[in-house]
N, C-alpha and C. Protein backbone atom coordinates (compact mmCIF):
# COMPACT_ATOMS: atom_id res chain seq x y z
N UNK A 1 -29.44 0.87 12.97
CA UNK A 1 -29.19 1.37 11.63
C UNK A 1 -28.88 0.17 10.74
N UNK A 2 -29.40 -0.30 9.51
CA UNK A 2 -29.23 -0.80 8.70
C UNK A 2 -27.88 -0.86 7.99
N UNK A 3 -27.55 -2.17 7.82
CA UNK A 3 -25.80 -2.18 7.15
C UNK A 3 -25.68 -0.73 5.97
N UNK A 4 -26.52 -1.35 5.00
CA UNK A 4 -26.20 -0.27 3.76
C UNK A 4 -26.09 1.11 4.32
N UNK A 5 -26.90 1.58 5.14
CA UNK A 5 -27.17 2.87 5.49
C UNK A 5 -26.07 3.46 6.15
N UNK A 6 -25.68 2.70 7.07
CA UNK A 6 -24.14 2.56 7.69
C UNK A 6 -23.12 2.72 6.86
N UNK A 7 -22.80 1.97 5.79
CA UNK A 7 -21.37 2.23 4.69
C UNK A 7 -21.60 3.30 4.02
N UNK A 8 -22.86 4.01 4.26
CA UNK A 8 -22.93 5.24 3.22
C UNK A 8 -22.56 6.00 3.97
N UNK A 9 -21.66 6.13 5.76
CA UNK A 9 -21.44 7.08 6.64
C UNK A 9 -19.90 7.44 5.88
N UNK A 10 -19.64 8.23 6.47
CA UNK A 10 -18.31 9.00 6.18
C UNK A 10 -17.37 8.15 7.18
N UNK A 11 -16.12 7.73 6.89
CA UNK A 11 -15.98 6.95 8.02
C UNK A 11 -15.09 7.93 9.54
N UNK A 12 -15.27 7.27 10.35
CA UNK A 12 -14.91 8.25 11.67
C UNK A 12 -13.39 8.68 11.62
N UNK A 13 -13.03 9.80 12.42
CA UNK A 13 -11.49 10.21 12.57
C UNK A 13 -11.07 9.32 13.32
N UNK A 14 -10.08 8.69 13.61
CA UNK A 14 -9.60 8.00 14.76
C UNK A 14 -8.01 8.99 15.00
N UNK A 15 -7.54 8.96 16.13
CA UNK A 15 -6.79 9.77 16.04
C UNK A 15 -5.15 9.05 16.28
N UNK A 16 -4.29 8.78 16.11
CA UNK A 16 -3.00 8.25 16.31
C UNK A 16 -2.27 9.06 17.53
N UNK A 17 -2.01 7.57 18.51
CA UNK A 17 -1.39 7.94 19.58
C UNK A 17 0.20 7.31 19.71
N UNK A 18 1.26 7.97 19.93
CA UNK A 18 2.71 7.21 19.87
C UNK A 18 2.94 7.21 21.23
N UNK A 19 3.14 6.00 21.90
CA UNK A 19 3.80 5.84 23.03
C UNK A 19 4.82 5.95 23.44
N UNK A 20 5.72 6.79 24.40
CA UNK A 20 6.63 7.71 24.55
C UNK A 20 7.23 6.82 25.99
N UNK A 21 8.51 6.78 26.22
CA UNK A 21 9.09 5.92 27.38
C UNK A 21 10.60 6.58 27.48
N UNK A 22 11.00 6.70 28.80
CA UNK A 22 12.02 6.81 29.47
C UNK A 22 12.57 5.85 30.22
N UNK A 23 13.57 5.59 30.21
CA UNK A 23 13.76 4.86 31.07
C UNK A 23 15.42 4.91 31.51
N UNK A 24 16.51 5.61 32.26
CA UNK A 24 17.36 5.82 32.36
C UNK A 24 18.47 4.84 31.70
N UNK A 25 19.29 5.03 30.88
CA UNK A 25 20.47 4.39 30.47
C UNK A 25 19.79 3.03 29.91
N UNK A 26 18.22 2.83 29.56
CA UNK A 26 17.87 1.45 29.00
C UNK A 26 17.23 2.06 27.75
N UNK A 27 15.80 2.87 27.92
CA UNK A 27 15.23 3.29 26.78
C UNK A 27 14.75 4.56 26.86
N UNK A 28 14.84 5.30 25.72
CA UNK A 28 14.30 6.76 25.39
C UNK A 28 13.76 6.56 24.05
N UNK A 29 12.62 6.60 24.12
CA UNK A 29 11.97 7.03 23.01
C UNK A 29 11.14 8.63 22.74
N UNK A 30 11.43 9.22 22.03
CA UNK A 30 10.79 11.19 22.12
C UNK A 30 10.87 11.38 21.01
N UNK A 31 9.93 12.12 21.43
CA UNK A 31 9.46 13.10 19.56
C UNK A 31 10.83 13.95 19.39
N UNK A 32 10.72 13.87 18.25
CA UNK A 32 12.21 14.94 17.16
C UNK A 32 11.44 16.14 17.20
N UNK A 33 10.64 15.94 16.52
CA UNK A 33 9.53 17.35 16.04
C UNK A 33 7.79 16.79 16.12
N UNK A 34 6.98 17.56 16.09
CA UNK A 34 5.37 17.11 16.09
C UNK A 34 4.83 18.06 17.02
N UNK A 35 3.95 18.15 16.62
CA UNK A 35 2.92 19.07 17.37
C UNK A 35 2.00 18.37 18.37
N UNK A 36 1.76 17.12 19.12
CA UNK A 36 0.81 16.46 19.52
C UNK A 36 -0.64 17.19 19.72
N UNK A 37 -1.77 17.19 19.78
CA UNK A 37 -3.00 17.60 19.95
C UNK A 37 -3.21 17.32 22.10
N UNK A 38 -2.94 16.01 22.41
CA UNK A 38 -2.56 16.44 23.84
C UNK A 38 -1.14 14.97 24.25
N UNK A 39 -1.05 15.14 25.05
CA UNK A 39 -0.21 14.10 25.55
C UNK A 39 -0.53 14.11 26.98
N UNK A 40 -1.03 12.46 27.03
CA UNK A 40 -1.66 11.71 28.36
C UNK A 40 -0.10 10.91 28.90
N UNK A 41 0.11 11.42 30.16
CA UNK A 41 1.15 11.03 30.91
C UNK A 41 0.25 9.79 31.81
N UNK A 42 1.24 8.60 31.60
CA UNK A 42 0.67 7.07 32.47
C UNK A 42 1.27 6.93 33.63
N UNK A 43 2.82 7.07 33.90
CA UNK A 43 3.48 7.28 34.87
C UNK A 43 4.79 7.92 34.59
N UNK A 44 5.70 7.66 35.70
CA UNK A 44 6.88 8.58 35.68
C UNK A 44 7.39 8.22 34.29
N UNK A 45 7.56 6.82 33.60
CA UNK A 45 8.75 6.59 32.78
C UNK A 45 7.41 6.36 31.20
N UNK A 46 6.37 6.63 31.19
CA UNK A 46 5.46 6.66 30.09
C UNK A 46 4.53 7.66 30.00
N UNK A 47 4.30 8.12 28.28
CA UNK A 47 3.38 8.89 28.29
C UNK A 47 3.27 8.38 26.49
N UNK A 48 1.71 9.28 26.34
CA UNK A 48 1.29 8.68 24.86
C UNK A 48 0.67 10.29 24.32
N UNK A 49 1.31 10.12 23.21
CA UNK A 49 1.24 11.60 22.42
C UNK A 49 0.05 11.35 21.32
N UNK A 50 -0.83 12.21 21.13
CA UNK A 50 -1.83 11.88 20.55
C UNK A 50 -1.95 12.90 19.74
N UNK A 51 -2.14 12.32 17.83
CA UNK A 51 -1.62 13.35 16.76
C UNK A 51 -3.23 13.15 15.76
N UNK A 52 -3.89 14.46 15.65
CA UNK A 52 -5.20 13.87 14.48
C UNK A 52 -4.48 13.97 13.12
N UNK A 53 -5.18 13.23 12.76
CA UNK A 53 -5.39 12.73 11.26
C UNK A 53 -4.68 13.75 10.14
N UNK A 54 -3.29 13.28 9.15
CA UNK A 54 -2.78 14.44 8.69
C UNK A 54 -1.13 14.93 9.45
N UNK A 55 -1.43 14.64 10.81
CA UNK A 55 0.10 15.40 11.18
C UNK A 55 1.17 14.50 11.33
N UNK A 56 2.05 15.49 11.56
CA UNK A 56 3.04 14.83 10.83
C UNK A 56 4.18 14.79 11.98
N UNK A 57 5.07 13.50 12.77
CA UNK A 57 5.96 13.90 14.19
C UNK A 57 7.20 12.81 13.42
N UNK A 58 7.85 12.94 14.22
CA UNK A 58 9.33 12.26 14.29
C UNK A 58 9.36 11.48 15.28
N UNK A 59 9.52 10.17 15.06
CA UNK A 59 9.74 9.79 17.10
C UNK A 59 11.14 8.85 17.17
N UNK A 60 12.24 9.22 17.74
CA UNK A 60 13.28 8.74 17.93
C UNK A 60 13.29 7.17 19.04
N UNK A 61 13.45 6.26 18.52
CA UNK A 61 13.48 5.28 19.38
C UNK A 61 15.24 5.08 20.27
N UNK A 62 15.51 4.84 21.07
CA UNK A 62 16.92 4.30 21.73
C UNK A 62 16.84 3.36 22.45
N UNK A 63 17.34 1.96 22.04
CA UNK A 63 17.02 1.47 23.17
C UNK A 63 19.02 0.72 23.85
N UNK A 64 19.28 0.97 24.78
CA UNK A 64 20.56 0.15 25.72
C UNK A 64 20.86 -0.89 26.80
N UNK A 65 22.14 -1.18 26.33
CA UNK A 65 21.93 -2.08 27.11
C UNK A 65 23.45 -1.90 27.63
N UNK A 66 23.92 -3.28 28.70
CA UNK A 66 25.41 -3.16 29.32
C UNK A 66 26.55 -2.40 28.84
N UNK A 67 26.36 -2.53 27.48
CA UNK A 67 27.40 -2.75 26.40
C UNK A 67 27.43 -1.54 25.45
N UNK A 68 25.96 -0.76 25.18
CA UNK A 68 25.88 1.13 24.79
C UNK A 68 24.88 0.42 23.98
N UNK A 69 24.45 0.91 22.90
CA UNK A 69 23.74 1.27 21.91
C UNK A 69 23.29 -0.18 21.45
N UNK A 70 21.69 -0.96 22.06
CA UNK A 70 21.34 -2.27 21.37
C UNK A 70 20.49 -2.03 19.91
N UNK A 71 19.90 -0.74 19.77
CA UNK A 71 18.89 -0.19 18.82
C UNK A 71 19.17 1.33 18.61
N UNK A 72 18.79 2.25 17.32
CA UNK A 72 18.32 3.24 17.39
C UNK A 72 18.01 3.53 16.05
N UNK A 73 16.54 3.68 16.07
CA UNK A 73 15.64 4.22 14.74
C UNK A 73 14.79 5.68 15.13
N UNK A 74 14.82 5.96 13.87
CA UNK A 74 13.88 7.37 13.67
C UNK A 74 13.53 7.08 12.73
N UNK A 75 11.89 7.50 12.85
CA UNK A 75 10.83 7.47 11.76
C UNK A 75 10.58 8.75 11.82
N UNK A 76 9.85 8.59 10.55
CA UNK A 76 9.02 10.33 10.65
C UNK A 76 7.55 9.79 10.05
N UNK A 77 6.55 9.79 10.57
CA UNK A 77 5.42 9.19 10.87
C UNK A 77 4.56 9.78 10.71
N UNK A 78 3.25 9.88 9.25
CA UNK A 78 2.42 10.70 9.47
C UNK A 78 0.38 9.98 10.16
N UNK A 79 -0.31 10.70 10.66
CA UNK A 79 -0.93 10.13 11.27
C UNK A 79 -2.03 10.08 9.96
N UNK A 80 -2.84 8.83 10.05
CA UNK A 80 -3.22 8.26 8.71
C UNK A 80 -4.66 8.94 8.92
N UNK A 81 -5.33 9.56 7.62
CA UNK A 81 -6.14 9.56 7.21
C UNK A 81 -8.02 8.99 7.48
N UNK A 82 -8.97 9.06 7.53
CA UNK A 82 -9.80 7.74 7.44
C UNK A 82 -9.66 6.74 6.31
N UNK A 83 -9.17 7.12 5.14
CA UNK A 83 -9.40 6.60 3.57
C UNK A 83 -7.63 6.26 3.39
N UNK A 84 -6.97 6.39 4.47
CA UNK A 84 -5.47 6.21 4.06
C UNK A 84 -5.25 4.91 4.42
N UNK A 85 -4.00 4.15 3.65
CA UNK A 85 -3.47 2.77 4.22
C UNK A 85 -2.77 2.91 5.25
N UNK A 86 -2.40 2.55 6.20
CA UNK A 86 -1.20 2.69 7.20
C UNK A 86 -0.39 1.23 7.41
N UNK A 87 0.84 1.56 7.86
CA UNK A 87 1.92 0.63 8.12
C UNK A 87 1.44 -0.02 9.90
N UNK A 88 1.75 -0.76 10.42
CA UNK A 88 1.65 -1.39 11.64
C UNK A 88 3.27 -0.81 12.16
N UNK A 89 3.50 0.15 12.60
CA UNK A 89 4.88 0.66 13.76
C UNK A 89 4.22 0.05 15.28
N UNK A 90 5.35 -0.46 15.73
CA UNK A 90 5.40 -0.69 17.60
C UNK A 90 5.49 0.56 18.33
N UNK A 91 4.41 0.69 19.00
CA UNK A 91 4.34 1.66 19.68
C UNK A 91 3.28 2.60 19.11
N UNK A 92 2.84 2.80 18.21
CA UNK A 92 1.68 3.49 17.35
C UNK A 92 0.54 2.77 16.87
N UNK A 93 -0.79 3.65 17.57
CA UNK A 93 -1.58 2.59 17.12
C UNK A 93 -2.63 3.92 17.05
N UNK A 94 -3.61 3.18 15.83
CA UNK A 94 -3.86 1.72 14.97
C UNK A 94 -2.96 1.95 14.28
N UNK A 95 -1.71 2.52 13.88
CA UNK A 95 -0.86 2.50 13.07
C UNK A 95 0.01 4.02 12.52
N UNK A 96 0.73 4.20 11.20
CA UNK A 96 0.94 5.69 10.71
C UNK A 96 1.66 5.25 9.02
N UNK A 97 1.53 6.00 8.36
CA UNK A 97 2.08 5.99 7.09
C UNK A 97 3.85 6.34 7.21
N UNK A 98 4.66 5.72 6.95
CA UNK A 98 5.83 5.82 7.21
C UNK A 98 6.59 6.88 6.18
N UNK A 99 6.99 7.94 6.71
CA UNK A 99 7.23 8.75 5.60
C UNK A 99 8.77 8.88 5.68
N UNK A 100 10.11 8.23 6.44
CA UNK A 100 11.20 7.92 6.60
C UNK A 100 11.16 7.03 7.52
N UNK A 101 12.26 6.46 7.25
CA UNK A 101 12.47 5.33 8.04
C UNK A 101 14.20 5.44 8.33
N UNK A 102 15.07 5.26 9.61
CA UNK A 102 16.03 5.51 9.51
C UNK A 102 16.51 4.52 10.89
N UNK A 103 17.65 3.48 10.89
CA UNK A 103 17.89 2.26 11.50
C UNK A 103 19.45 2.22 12.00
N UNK A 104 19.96 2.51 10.65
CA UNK A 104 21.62 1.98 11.17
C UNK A 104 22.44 3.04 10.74
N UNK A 105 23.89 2.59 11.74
CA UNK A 105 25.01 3.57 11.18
C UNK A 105 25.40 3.29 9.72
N UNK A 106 25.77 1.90 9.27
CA UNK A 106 25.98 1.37 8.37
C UNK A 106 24.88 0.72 7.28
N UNK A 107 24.17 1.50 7.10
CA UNK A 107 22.66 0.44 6.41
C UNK A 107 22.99 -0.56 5.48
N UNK A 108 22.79 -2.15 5.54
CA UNK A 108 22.91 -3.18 4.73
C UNK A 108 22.35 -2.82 3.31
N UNK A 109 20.78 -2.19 3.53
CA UNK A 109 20.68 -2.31 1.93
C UNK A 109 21.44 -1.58 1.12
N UNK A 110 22.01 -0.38 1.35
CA UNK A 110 22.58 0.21 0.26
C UNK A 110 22.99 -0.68 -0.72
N UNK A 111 24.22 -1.84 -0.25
CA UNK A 111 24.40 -2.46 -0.95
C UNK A 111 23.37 -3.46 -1.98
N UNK A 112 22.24 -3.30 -1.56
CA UNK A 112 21.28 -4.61 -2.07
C UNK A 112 20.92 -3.10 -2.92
N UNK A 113 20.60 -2.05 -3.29
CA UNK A 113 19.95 -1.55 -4.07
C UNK A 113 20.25 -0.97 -5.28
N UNK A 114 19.37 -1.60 -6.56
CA UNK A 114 19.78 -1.62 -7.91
C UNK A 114 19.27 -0.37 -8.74
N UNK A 115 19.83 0.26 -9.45
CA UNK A 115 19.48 1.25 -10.31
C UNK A 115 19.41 1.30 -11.84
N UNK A 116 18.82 2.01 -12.54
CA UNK A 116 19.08 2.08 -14.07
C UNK A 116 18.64 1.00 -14.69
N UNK A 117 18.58 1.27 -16.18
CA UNK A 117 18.07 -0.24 -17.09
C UNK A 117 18.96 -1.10 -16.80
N UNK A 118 20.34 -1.35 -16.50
CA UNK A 118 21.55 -2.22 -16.47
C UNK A 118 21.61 -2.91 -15.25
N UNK A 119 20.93 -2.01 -14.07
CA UNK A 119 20.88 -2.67 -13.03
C UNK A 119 22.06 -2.80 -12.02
N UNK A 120 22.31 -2.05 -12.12
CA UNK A 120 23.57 -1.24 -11.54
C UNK A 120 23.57 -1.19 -10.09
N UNK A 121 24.13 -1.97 -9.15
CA UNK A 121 24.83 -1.98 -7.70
C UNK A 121 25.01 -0.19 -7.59
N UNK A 122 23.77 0.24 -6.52
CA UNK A 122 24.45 1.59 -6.16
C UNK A 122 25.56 2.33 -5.76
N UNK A 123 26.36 1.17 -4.98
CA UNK A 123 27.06 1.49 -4.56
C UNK A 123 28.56 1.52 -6.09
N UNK A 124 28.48 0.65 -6.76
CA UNK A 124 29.11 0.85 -8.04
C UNK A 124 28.92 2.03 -9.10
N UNK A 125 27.78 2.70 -8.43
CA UNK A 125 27.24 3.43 -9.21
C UNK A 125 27.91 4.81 -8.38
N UNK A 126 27.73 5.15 -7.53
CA UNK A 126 28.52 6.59 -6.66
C UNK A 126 29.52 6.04 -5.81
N UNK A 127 30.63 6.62 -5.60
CA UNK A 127 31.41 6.97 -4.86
C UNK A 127 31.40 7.06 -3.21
N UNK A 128 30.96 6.06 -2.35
CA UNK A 128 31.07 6.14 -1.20
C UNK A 128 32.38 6.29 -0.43
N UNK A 129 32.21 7.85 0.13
CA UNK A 129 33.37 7.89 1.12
C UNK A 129 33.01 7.60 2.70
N UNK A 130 33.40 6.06 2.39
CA UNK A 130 33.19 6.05 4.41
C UNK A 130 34.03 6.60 5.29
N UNK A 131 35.66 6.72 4.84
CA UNK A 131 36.78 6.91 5.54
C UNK A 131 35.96 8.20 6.01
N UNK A 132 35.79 9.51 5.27
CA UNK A 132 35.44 10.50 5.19
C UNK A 132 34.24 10.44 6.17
N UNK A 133 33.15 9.75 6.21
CA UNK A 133 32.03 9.79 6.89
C UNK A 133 32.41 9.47 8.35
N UNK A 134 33.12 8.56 8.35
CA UNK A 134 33.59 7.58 9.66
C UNK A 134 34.54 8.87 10.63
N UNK A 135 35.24 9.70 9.80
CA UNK A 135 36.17 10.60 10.33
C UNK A 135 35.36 11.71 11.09
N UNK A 136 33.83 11.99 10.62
CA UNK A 136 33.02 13.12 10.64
C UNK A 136 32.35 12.66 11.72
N UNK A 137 32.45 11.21 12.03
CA UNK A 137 30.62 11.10 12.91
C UNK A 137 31.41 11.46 14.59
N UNK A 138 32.52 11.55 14.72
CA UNK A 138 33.01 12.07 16.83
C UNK A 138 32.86 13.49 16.25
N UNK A 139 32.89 13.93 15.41
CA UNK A 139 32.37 15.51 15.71
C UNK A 139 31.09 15.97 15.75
N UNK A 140 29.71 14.83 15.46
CA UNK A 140 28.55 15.13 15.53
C UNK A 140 28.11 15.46 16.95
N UNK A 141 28.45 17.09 16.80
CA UNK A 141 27.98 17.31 18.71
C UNK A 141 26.20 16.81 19.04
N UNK A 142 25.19 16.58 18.48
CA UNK A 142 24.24 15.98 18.76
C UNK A 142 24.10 15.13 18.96
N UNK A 143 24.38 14.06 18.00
CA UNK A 143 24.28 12.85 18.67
C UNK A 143 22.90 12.29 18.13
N UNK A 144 22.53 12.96 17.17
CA UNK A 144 20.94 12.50 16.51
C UNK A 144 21.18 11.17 15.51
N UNK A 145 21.99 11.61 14.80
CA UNK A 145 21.90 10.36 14.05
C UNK A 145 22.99 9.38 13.95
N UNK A 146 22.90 8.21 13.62
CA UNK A 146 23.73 6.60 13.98
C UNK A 146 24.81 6.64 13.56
N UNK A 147 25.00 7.45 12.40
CA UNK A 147 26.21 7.43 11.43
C UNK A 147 26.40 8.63 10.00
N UNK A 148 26.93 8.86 9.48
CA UNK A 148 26.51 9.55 8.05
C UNK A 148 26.78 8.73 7.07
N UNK A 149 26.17 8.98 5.85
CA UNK A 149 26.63 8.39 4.55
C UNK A 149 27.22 9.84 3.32
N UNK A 150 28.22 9.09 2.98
CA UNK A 150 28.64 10.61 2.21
C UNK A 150 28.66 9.68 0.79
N UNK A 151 28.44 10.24 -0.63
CA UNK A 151 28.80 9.90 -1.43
C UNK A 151 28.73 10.85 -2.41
N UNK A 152 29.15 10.23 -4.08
CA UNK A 152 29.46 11.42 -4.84
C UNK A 152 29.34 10.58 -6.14
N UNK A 153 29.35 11.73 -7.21
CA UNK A 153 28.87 10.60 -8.67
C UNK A 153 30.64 10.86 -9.26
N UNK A 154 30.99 10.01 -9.30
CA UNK A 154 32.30 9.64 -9.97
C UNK A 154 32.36 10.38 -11.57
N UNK A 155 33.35 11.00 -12.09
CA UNK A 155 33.51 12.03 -13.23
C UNK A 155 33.74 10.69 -14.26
């Protein structure tokens, strides 16, 4: 087939696969939510979840070490398009459009992020109660997420 004739094709589905791992008291990585289309098991402590084009999963990363908790992110990941851009995530390939992204108990940027024409420190801008957040997170009987953030717009 001739180049030109070729770019006038529609381009192909490819389908997004997230690689999934267990590994006792070191790493767990698992879907939150997603529907996979199938999931190919590699061995006892791997398997790869395979999502077409459009859907939409959660995949919780954990990773430990001696000491408890060296990592833990949750994305929520949608599987890209033919005509879509996608982000490069570890563990997903050829990639996924990142539709949350979620890292720490304490997230650094808050502080780095500016608002309004004045340019306003967010955190100058609302009311963060950590005491309050910090008091709340031993009652999170799940255990899903790193930390809370509570805040409020000052009167």
């Amino acid at each position: 087939m001739r180049a030109w004739a070729q770019a006038a094709l529609p381009p192909a589905l490819v389908s997004m696969r997230v690689s999934l791992a267990f590994v006792e008291h070191r790493v767990n990585v698992y879907l939150r939510f997603g529907r996979p289309t199938r999931e190919i098991v590699l061995d006892r402590w791997r398997r790869v979840a395979v999502f077409m084009p459009g859907a939409v999963c959660c995949r919780v990363k954990w990773i430990g070490n001696d000491y408890g908790t060296a990592l833990w992110q949750l994305m929520v990941l949608q599987a890209p398009t033919p005509l879509d851009g996608m982000q490069r995530v570890s563990g997903v390939v050829p990639g996924a459009r990142i539709l949350l992204r979620s890292a720490h108990a304490k997230p650094a940027y808050l502080d780095e992020i500016r608002i309004g024409p004045e340019r306003m420190r967010l955190r100058d801008a609302f009311r963060f109660m950590d005491a309050e957040a910090d008091s709340l997170q031993p009652g999170d009987r799940v255990h899903t997420y790193a930390g809370f953030v509570i805040a409020d717009v000052p009167a």
